[in-house]
C-alpha atoms as a PDB file:
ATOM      1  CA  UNK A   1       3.962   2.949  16.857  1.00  0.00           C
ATOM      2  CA  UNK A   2       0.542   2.133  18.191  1.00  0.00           C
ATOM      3  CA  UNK A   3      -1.327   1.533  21.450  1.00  0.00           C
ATOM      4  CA  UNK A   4      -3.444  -1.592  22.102  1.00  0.00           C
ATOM      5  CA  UNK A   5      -6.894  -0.983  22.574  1.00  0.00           C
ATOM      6  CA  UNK A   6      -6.691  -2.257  26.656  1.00  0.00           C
ATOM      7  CA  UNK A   7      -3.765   0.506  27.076  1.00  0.00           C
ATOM      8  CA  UNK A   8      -1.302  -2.318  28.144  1.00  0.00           C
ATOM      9  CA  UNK A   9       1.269  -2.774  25.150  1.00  0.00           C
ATOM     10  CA  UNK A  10       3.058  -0.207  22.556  1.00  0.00           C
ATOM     11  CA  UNK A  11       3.822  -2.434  19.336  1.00  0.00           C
ATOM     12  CA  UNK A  12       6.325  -0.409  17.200  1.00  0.00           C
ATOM     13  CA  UNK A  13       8.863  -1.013  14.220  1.00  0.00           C
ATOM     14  CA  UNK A  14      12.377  -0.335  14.891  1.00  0.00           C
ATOM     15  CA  UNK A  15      15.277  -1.167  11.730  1.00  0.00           C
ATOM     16  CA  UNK A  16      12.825  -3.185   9.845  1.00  0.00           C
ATOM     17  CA  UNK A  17      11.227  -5.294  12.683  1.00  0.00           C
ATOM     18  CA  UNK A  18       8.730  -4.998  14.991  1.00  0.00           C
ATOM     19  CA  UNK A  19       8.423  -5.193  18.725  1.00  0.00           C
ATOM     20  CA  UNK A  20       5.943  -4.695  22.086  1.00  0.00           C
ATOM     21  CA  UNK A  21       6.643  -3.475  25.326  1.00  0.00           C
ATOM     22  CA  UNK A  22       4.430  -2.369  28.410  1.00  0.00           C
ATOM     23  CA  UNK A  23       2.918   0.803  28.035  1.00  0.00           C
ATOM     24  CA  UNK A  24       4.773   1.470  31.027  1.00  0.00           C
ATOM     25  CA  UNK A  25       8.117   0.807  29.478  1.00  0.00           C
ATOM     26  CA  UNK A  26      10.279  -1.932  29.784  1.00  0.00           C
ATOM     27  CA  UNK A  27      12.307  -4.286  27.657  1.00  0.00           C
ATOM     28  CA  UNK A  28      10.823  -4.664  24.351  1.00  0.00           C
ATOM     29  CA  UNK A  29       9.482  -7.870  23.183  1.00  0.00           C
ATOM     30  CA  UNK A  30      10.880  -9.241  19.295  1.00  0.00           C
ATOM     31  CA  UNK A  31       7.696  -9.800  17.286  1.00  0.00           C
ATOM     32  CA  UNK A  32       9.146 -10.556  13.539  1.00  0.00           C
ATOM     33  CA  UNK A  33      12.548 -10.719  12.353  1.00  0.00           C
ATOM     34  CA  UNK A  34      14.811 -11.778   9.296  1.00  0.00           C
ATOM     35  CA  UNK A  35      16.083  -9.696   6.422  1.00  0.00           C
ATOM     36  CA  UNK A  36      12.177  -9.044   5.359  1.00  0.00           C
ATOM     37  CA  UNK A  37      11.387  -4.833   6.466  1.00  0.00           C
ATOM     38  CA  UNK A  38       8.902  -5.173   8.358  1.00  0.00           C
ATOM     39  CA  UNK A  39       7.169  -1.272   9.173  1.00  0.00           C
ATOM     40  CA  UNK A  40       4.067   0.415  10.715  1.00  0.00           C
ATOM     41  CA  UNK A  41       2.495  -2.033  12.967  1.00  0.00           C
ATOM     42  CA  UNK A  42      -1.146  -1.014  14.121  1.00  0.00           C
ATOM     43  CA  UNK A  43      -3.116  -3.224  16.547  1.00  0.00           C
ATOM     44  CA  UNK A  44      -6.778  -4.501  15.675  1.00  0.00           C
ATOM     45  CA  UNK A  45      -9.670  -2.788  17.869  1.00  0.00           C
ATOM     46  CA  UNK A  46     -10.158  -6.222  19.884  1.00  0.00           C
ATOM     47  CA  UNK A  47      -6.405  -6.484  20.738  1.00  0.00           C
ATOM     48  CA  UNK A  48      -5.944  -9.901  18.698  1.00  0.00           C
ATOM     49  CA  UNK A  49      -4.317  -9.106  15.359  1.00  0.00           C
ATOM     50  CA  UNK A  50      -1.309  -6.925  14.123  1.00  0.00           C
ATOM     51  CA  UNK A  51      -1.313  -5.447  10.734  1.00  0.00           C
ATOM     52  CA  UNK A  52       2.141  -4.128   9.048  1.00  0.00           C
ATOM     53  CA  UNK A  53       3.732  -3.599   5.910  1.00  0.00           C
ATOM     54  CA  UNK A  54       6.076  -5.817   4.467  1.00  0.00           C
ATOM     55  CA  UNK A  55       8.115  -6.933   1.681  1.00  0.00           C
ATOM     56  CA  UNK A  56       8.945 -10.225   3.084  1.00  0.00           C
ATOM     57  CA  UNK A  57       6.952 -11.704  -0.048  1.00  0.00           C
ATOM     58  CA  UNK A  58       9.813 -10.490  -2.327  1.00  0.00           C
ATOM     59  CA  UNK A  59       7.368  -7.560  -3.337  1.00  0.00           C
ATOM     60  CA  UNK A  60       5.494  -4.797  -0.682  1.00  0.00           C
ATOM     61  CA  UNK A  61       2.516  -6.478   0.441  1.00  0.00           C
ATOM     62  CA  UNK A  62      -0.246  -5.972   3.923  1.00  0.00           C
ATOM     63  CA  UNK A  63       0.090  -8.635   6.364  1.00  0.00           C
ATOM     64  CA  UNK A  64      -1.238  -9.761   9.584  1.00  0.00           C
ATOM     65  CA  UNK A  65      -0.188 -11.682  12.467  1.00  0.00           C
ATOM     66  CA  UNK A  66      -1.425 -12.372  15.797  1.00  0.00           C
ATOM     67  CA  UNK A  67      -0.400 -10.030  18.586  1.00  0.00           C
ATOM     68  CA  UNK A  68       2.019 -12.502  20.133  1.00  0.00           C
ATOM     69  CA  UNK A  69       3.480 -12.482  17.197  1.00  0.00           C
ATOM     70  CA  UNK A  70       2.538 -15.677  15.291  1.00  0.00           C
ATOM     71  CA  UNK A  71       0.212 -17.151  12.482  1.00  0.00           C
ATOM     72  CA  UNK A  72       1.864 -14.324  10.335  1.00  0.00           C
ATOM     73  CA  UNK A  73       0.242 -14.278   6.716  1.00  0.00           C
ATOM     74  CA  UNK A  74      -0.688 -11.911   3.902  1.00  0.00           C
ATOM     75  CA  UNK A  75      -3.690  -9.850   3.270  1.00  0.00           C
ATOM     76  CA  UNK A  76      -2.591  -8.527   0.069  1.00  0.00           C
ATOM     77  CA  UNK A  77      -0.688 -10.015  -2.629  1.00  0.00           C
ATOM     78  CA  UNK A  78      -0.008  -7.631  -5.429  1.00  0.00           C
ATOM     79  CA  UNK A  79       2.920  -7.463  -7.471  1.00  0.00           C
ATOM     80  CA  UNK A  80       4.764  -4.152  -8.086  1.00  0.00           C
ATOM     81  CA  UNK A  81       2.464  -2.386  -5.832  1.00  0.00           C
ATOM     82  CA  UNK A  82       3.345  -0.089  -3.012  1.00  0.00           C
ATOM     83  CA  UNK A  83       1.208   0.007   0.645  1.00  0.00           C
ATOM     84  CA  UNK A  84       1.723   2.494   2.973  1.00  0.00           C
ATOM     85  CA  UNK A  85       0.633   3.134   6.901  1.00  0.00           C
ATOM     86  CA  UNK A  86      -2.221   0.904   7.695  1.00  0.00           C
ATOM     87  CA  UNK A  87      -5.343   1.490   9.759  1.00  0.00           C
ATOM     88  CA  UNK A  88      -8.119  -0.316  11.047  1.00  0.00           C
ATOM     89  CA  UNK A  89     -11.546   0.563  10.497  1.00  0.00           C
ATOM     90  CA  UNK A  90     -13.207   0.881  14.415  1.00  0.00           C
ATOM     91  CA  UNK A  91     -15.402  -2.211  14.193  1.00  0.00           C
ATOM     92  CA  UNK A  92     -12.432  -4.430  12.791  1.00  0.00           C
ATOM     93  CA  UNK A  93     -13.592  -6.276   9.712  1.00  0.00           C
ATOM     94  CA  UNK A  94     -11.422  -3.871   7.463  1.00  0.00           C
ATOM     95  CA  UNK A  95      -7.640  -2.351   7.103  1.00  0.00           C
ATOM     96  CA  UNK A  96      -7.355   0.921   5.250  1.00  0.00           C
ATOM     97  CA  UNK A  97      -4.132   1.169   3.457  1.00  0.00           C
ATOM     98  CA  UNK A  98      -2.364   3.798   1.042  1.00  0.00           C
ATOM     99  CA  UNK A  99      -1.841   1.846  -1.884  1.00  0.00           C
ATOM    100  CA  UNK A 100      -0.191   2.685  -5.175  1.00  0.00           C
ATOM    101  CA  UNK A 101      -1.038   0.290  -8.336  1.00  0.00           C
ATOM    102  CA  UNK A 102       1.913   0.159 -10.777  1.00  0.00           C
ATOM    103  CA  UNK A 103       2.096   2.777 -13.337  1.00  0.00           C
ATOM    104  CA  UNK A 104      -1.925   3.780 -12.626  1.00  0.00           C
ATOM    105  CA  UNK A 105      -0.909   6.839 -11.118  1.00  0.00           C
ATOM    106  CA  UNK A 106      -0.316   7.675  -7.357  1.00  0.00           C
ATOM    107  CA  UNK A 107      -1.370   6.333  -4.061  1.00  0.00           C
ATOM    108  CA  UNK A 108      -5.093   5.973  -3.040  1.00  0.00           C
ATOM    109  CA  UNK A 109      -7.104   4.681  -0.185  1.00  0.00           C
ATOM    110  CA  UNK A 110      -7.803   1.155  -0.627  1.00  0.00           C
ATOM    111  CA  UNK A 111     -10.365  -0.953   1.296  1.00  0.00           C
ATOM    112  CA  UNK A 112      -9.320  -4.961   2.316  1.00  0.00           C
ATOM    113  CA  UNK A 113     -11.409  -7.231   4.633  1.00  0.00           C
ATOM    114  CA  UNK A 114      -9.701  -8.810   7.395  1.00  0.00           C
ATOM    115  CA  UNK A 115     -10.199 -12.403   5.811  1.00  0.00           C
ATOM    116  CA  UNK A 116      -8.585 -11.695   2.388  1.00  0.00           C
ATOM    117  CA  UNK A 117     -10.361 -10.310  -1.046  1.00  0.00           C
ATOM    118  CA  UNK A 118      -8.946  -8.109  -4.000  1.00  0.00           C
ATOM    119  CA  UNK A 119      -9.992  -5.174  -1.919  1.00  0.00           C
ATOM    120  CA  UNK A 120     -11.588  -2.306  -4.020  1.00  0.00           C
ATOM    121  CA  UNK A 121     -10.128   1.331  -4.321  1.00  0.00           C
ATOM    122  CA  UNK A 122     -12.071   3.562  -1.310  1.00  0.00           C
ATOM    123  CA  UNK A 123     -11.338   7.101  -1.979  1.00  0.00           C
ATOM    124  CA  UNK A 124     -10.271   7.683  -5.589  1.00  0.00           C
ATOM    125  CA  UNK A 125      -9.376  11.157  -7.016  1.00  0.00           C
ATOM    126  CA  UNK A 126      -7.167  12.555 -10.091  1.00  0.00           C
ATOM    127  CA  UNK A 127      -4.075   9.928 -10.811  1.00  0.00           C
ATOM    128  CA  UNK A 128      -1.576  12.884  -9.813  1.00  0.00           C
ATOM    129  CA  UNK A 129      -3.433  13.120  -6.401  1.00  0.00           C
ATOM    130  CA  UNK A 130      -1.647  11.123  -3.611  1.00  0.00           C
ATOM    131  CA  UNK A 131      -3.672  10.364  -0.279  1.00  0.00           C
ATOM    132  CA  UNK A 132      -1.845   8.589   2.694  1.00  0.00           C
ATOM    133  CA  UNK A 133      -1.999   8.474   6.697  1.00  0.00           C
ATOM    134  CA  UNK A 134      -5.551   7.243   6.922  1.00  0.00           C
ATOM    135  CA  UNK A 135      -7.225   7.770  10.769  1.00  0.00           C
ATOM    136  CA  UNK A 136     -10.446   6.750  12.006  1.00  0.00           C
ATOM    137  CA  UNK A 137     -12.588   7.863  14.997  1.00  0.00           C
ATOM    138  CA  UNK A 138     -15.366   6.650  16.477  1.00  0.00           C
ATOM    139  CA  UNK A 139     -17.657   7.502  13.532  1.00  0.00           C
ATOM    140  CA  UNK A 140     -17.019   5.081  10.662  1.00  0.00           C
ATOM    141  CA  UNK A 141     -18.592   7.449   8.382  1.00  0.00           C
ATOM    142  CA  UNK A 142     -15.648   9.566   7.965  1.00  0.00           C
ATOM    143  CA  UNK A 143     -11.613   8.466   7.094  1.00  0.00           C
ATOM    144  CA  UNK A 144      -8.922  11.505   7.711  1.00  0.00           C
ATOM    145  CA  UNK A 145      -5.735  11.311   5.799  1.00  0.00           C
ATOM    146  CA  UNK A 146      -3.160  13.586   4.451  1.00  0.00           C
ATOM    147  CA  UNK A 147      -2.855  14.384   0.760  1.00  0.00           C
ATOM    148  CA  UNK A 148      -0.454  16.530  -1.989  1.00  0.00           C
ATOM    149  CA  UNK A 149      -0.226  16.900  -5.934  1.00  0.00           C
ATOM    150  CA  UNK A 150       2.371  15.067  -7.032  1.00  0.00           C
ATOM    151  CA  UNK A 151       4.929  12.441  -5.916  1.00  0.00           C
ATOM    152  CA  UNK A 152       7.825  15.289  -4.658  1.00  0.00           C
ATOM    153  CA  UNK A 153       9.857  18.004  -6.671  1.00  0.00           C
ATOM    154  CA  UNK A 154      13.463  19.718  -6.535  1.00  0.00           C
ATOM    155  CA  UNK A 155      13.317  22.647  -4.111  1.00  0.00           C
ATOM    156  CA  UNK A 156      10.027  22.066  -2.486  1.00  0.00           C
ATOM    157  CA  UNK A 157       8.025  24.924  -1.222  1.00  0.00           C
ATOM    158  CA  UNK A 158       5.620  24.450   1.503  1.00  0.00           C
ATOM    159  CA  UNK A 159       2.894  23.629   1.759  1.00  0.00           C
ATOM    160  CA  UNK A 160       3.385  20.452   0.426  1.00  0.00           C
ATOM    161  CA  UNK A 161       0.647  18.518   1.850  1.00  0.00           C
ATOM    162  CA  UNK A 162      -2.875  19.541   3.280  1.00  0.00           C
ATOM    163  CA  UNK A 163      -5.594  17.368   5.806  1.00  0.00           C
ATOM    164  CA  UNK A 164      -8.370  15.615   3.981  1.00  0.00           C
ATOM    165  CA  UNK A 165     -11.825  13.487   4.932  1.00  0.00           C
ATOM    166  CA  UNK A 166     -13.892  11.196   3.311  1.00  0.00           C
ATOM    167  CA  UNK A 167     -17.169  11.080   3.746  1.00  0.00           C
ATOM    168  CA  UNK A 168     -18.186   7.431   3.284  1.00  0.00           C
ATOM    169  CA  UNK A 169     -21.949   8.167   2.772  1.00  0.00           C
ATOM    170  CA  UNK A 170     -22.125  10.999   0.817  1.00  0.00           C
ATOM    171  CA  UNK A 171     -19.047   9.714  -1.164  1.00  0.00           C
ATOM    172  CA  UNK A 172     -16.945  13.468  -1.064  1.00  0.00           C
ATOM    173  CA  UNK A 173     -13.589  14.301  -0.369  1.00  0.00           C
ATOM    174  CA  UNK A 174     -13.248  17.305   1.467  1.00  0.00           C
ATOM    175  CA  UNK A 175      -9.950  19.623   2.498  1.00  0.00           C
ATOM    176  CA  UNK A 176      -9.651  20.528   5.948  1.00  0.00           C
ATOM    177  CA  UNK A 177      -6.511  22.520   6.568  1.00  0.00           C
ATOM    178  CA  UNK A 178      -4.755  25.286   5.029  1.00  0.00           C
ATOM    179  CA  UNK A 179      -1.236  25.571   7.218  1.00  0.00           C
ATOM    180  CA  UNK A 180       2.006  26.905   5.303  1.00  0.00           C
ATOM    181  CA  UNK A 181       4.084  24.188   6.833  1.00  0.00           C
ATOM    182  CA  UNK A 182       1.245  21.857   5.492  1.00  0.00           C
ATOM    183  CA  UNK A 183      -0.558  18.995   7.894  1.00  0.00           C
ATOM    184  CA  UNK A 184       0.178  15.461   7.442  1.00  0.00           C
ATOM    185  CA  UNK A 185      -0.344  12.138   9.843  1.00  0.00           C
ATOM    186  CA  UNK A 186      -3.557  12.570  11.500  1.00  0.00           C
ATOM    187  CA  UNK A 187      -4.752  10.694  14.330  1.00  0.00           C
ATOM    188  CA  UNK A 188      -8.344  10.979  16.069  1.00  0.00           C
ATOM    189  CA  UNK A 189      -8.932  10.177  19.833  1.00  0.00           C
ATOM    190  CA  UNK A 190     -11.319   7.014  21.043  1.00  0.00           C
ATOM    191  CA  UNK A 191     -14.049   9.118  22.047  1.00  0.00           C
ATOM    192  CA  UNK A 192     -13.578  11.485  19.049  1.00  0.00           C
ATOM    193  CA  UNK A 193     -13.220  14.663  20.602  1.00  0.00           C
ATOM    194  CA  UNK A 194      -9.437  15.571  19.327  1.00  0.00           C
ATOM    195  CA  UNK A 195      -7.769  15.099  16.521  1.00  0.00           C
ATOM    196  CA  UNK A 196      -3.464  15.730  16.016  1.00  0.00           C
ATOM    197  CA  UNK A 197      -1.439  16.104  13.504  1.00  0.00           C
ATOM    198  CA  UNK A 198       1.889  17.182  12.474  1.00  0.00           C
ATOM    199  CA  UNK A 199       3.267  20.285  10.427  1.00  0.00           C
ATOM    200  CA  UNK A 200       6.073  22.768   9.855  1.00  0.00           C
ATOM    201  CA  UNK A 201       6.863  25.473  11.608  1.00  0.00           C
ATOM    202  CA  UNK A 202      10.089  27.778  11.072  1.00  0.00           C
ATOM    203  CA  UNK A 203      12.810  24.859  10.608  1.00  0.00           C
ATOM    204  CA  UNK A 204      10.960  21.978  12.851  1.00  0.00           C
ATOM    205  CA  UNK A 205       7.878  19.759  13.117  1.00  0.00           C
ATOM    206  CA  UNK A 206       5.321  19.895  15.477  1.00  0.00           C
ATOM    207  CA  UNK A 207       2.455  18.287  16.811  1.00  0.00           C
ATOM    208  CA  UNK A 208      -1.261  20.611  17.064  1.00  0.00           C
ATOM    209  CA  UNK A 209      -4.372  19.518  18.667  1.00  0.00           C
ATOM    210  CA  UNK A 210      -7.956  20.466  17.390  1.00  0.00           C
ATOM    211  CA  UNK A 211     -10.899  20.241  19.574  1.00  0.00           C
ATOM    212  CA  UNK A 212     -13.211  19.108  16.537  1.00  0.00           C
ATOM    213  CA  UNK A 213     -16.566  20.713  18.332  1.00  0.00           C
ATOM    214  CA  UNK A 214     -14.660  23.668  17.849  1.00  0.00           C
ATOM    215  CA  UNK A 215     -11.721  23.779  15.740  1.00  0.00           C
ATOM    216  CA  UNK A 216      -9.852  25.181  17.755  1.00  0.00           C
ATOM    217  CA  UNK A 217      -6.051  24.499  17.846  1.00  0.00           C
ATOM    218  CA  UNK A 218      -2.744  24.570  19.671  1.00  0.00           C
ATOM    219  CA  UNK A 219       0.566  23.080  19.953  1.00  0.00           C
ATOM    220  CA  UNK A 220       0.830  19.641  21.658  1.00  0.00           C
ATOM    221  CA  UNK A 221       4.553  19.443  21.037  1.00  0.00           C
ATOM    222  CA  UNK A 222       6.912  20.974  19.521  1.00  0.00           C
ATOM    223  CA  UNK A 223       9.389  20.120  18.190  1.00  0.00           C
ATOM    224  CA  UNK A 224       9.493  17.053  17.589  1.00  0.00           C
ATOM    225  CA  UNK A 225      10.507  14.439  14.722  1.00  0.00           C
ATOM    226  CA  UNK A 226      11.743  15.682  11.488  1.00  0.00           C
ATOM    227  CA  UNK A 227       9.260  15.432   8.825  1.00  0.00           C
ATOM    228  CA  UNK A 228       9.996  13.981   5.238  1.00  0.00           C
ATOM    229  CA  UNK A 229       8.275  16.727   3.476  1.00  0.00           C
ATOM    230  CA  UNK A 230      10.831  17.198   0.857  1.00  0.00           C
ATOM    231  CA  UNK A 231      11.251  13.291  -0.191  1.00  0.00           C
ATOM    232  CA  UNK A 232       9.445  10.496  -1.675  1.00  0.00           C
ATOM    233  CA  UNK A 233       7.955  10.090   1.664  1.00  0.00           C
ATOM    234  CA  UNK A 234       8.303   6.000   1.163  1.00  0.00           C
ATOM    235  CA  UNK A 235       7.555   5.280   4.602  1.00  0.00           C
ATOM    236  CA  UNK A 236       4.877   8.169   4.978  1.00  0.00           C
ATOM    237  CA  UNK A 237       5.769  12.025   6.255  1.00  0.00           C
ATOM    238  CA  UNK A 238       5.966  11.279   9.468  1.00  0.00           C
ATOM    239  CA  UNK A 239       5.958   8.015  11.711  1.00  0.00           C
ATOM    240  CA  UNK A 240       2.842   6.736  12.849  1.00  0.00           C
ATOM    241  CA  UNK A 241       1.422   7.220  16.797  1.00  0.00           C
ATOM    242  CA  UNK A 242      -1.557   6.707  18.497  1.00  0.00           C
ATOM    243  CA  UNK A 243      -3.862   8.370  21.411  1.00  0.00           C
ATOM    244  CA  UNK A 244      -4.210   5.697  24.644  1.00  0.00           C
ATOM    245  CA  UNK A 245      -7.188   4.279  24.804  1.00  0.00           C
ATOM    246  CA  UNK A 246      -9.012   6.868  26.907  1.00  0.00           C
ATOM    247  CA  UNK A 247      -7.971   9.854  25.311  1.00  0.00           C
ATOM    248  CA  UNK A 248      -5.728  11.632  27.956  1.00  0.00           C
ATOM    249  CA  UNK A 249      -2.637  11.276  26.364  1.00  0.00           C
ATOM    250  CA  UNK A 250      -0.997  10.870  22.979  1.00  0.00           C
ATOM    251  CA  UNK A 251       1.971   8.496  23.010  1.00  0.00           C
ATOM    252  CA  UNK A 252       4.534   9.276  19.967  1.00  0.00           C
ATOM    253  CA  UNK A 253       8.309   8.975  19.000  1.00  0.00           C
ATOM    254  CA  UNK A 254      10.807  11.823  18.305  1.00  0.00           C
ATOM    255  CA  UNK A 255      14.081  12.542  19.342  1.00  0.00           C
ATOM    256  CA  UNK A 256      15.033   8.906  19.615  1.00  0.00           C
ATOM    257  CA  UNK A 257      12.804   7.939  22.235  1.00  0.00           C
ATOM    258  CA  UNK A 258       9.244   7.226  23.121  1.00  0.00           C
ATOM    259  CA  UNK A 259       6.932   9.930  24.683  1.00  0.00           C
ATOM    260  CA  UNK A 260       3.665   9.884  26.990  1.00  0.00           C
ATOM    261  CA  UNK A 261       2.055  13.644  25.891  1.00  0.00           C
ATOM    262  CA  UNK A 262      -0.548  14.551  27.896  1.00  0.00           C
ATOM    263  CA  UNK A 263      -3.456  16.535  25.735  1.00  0.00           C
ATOM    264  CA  UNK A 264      -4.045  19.122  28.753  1.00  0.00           C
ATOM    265  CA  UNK A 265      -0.850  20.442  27.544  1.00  0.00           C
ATOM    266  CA  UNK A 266       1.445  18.990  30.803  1.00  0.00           C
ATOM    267  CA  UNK A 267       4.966  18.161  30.291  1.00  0.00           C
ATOM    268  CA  UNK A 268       5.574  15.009  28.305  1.00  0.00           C
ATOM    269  CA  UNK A 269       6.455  11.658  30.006  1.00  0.00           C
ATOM    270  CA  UNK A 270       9.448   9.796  28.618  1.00  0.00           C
ATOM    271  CA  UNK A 271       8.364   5.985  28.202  1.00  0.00           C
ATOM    272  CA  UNK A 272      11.765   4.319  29.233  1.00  0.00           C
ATOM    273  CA  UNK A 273      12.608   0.917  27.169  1.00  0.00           C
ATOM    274  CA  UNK A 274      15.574  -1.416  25.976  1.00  0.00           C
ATOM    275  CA  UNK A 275      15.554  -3.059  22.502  1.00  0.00           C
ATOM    276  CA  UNK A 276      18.000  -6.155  22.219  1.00  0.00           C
ATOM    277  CA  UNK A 277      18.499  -5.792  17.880  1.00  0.00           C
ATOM    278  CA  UNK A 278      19.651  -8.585  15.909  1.00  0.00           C
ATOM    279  CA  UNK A 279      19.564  -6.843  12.564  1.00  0.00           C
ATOM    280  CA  UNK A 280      20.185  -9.444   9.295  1.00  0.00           C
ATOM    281  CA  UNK A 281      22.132  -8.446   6.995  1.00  0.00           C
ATOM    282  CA  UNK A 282      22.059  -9.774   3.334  1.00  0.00           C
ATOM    283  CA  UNK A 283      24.690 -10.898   0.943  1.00  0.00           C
ATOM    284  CA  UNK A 284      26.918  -8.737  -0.447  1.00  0.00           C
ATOM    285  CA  UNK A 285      25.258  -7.864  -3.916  1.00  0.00           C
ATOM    286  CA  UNK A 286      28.715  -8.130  -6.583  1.00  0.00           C
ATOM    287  CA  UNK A 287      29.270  -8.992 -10.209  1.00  0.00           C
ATOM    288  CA  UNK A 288      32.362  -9.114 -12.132  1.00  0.00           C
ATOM    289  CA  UNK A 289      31.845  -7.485 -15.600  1.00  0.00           C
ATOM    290  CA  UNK A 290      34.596  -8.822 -17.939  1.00  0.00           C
ATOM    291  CA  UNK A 291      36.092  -5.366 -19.844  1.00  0.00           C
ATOM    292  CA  UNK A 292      37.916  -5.823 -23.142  1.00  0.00           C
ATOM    293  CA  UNK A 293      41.848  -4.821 -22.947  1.00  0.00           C
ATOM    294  CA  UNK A 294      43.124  -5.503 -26.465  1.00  0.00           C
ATOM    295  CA  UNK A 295      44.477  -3.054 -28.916  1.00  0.00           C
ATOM    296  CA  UNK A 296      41.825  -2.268 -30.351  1.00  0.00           C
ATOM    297  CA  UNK A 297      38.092  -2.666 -28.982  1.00  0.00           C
ATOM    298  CA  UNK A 298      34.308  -0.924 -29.889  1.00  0.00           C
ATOM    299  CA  UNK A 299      33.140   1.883 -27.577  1.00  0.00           C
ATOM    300  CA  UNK A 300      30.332   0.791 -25.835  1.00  0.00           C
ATOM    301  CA  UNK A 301      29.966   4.900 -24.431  1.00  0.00           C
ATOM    302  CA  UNK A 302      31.007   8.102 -25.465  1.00  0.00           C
ATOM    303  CA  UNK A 303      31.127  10.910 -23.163  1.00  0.00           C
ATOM    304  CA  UNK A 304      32.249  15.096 -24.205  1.00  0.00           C
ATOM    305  CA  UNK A 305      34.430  14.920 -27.725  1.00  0.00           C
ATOM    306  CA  UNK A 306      36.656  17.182 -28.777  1.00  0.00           C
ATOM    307  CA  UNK A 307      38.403  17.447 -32.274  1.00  0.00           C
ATOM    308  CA  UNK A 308      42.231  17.903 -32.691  1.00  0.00           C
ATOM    309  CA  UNK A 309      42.575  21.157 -33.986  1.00  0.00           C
ATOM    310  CA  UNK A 310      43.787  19.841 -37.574  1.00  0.00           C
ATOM    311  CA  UNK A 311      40.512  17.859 -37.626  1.00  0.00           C
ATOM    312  CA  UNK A 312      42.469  14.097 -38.187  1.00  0.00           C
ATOM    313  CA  UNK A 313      41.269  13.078 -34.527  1.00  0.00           C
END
């Protein structure tokens, strides 16, 4: 989910479509529907556009749409690609996506103005590297995100994935966590004082704050959404939130619901709402497959023989 930029609206994705309500709650508002998934909605810096992933090309592609909803249309149009958790950059002219090329190795940080291009890879690295979750502060200099070696394995063992930055100037990447439960999904306040993210910690996920003057940290929440550490991760580790606009409070899902958490570590604030679904379904995908019954027929498959003990079958 996200917050817009005036603290008014929550835009989040809910079974493949995407909806607003008041910050205050309320019944939620249908943006986009149909059988396209439509996922990770996050709001432009003046408040006017929406950008989200979506396969509603026939193929995972960036789009944008208007925040009322209309004028939907694409910002990316690759083919066989794979985008993942979209962010703005803070003076927004650009969207920085996780995007993964076919067969060029893993997801990167790509780069895409607001009125179209080819984009250009941002922050490269080794084709086994994978980078996704990018966040943005105040300071444009500098893009967070959340990176591992490697797409997954069988019987994971933490950590599995670490915080990063970019440092747009000097042109460095740069790890900034070491946690056994690993850190993943980072989000910066407005001002650029805090910075969240989630991680492991016995059998649950949690939410810690840093004061970045400082580094110091503590739990914001706990626990809170399960994390998808141990999968493919194909719609990120962990679901996308936002800080309101002036800092107090970081507004997040988990547990089914939607959640005002205050940063001064007060109790969190359930944001009450309704969501009329209409989900579409798709056709039934069936073929018949003729299969040969006559006497005799070839074997198209042969699975664990074992010779008669004379040897004649």
């Amino acid at each position: 989910l996200d917050v817009s930029p005036d603290g008014g609206t929550i835009v989040f994705d809910m079974l493949g479509d995407i909806y607003r309500i008041p910050a205050s709650g309320g019944t939620a508002t249908r943006l986009t529907s149909g059988i396209a998934h439509d996922m990770q909605p996050r709001i432009s810096p003046d408040g006017g556009t929406i950008v989200f992933v979506s396969d509603r090309s026939g193929d995972e592609n960036v789009w944008l749409m208007d925040a009322d909803g209309g004028n939907v249309r694409p910002l990316t149009k690759g083919d066989g690609s794979t985008y993942l958790s979209p962010e703005w950059t803070p003076d927004g002219n650009y969207v920085v996506v996780s995007r993964r090329p076919p067969l060029t190795g893993l997801d990167k940080l790509w780069l895409y103005h607001k009125d179209g291009g080819t984009g250009l890879e941002m922050v490269s690295g080794p084709p086994a590297l994978r980078l996704m979750g990018a966040a943005m502060g105040p300071d444009e200099r500098y893009v967070w995100y959340h990176q591992r070696t490697g797409a997954w394995s069988y019987n994971a063992v933490l950590p599995q994935y670490q915080l990063g930055v970019y440092d747009r100037e000097a042109g460095t990447r740069t790890t900034l966590s070491s946690r056994y439960g690993s850190a993943f999904r980072p989000a910066l306040s407005p001002d650029g004082r805090w910075m969240t993210y989630a991680t492991r910690h016995d059998a649950e996920t949690g939410l810690v704050i840093r004061e970045m003057a400082t580094g110091d940290e503590r739990w914001l929440a706990y626990p809170i959404q399960r994390d998808e550490q141990e999968s493919m991760a194909n719609m990120d580790v962990y679901p996308g939130y936002a800080f309101t606009p002036d800092g107090s409070a970081v507004v997040i899902s988990y547990g089914g619901g939607i959640w005002r958490v205050p940063v001064d570590g007060s109790p969190a604030e359930a944001i009450p709402f309704t969501v009329e679904a209409e989900v579409a379904v798709g056709p039934e995908v069936s073929f018949e497959y003729p299969i040969q019954d006559t006497p005799t027929f070839a074997v198209k498959q042969i699975r664990d023989p074992v010779a008669s003990p004379d040897g004649a079958r």
